[in-house]
N, C-alpha and C. Protein backbone atom coordinates (compact mmCIF):
# COMPACT_ATOMS: atom_id res chain seq x y z
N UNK A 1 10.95 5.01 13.53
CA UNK A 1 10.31 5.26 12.26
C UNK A 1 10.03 6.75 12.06
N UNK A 2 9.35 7.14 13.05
CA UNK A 2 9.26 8.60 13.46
C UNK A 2 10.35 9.76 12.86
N UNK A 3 11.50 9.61 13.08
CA UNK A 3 12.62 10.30 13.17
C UNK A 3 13.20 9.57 11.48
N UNK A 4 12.97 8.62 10.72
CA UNK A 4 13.73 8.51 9.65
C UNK A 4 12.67 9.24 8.37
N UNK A 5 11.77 9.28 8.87
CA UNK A 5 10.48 10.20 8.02
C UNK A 5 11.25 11.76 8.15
N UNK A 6 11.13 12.42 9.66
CA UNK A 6 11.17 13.55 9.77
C UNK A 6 13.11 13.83 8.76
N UNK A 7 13.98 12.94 9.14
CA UNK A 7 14.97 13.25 9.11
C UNK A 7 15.06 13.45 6.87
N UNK A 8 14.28 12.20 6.65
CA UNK A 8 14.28 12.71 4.81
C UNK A 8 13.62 13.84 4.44
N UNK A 9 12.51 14.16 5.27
CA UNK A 9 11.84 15.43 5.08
C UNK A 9 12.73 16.49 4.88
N UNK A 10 13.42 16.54 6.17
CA UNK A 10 14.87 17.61 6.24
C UNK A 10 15.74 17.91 4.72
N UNK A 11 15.92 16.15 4.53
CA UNK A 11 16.96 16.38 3.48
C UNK A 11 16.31 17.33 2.56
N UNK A 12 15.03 16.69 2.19
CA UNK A 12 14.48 17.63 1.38
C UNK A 12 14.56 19.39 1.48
N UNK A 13 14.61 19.76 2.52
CA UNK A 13 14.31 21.04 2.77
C UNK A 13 12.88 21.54 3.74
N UNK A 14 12.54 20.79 4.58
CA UNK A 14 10.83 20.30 5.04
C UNK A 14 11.39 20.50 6.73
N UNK A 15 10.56 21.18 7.17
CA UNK A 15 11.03 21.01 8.66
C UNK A 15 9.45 21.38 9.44
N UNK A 16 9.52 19.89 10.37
CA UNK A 16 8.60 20.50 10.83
C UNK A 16 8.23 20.75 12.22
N UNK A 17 6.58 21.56 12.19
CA UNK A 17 6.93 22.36 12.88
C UNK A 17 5.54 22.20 13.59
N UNK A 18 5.49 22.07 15.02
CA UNK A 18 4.14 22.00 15.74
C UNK A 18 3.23 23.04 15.93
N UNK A 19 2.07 22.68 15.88
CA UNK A 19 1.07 24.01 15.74
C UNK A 19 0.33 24.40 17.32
N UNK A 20 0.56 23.25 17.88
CA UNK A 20 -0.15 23.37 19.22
C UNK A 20 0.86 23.46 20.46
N UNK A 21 1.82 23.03 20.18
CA UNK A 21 3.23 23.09 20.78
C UNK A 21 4.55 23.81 20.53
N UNK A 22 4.77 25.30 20.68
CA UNK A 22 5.79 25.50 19.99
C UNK A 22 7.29 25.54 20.17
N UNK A 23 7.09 24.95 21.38
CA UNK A 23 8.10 24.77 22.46
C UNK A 23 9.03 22.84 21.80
N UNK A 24 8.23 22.22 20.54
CA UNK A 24 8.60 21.34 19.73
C UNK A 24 9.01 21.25 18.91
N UNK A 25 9.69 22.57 18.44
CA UNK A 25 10.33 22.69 17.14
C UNK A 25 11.03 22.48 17.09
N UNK A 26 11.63 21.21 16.48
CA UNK A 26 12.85 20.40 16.80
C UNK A 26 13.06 19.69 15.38
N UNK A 27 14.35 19.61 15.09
CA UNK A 27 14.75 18.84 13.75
C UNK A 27 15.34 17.92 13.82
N UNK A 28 15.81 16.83 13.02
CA UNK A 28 16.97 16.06 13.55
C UNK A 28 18.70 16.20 13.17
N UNK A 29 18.71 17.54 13.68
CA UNK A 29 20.16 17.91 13.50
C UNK A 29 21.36 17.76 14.90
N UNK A 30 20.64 17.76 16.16
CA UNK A 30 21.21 16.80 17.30
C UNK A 30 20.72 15.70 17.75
N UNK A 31 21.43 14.99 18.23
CA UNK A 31 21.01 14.14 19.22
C UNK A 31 19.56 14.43 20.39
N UNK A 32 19.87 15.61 20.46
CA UNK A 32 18.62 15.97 21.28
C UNK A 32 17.54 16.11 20.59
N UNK A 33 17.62 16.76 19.06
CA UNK A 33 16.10 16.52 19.13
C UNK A 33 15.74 15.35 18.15
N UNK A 34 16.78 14.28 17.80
CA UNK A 34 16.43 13.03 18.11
C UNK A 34 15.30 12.20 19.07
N UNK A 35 16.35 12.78 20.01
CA UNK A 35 15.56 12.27 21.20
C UNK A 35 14.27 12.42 21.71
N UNK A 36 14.11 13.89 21.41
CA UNK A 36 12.50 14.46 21.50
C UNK A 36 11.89 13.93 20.80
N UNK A 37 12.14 13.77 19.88
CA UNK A 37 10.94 13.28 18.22
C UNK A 37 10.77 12.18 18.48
N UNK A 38 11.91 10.92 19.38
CA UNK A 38 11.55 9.54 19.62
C UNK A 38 10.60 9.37 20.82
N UNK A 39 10.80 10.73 21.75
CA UNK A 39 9.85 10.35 22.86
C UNK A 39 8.66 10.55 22.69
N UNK A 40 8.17 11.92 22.09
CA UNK A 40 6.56 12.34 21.64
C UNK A 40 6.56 11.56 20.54
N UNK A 41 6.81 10.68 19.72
CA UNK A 41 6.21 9.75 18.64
C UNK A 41 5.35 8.44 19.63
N UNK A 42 6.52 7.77 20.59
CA UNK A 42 5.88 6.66 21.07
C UNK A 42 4.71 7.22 22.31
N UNK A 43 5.21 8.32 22.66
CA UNK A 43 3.70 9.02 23.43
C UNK A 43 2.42 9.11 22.69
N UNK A 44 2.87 9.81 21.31
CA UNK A 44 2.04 9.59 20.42
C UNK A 44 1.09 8.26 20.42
N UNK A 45 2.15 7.20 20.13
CA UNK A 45 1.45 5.66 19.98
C UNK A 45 0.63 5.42 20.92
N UNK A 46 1.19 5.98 22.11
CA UNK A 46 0.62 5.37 23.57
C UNK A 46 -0.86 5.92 23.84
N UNK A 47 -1.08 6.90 23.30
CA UNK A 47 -2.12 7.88 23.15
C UNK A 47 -3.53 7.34 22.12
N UNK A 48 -3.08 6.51 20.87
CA UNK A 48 -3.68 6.28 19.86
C UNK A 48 -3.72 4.43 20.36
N UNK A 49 -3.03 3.68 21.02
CA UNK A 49 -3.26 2.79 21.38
C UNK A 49 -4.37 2.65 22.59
N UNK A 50 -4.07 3.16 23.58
CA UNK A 50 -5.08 3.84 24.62
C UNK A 50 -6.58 4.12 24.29
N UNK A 51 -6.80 4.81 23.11
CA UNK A 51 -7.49 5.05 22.76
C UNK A 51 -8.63 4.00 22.29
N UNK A 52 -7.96 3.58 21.60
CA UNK A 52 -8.15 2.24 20.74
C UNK A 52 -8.90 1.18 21.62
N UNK A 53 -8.16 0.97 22.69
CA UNK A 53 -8.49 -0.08 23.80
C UNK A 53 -10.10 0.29 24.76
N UNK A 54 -9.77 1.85 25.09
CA UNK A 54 -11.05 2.45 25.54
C UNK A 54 -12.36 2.54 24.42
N UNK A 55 -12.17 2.25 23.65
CA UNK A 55 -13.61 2.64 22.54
C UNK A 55 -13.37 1.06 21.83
N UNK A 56 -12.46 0.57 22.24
CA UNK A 56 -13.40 -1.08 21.32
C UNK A 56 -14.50 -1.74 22.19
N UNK A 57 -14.64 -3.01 21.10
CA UNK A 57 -15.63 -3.93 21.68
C UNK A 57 -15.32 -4.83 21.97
N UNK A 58 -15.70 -5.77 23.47
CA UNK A 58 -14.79 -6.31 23.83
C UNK A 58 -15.63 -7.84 23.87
């Protein structure tokens, strides 16, 4: 999902670009940074799920 957002952004002319990471500036114009954008998205998830689990009520 991650990567079909970033990739219409592109079409548009939109690229983006990390503020805390700049070593992530990655588009989806290879395969590679495909690949990046699919791995830090579900890290992402894993991060915001995690989260989620530690601060509910159980």
């Amino acid at each position: 999902m991650a990567i079909e957002i970033i990739r219409e952004l592109a079409d548009r002319g939109i690229m983006i670009k990390s503020l805390t990471d700049p070593f992530l500036d990655v588009n989806s114009s290879t395969p590679m940074d495909e690949a990046i954008i699919g791995i830090m998205a579900e890290l992402a998830q894993l991060r915001v799920s995690t989260i989620r689990k530690n601060t509910s009520r159980n």
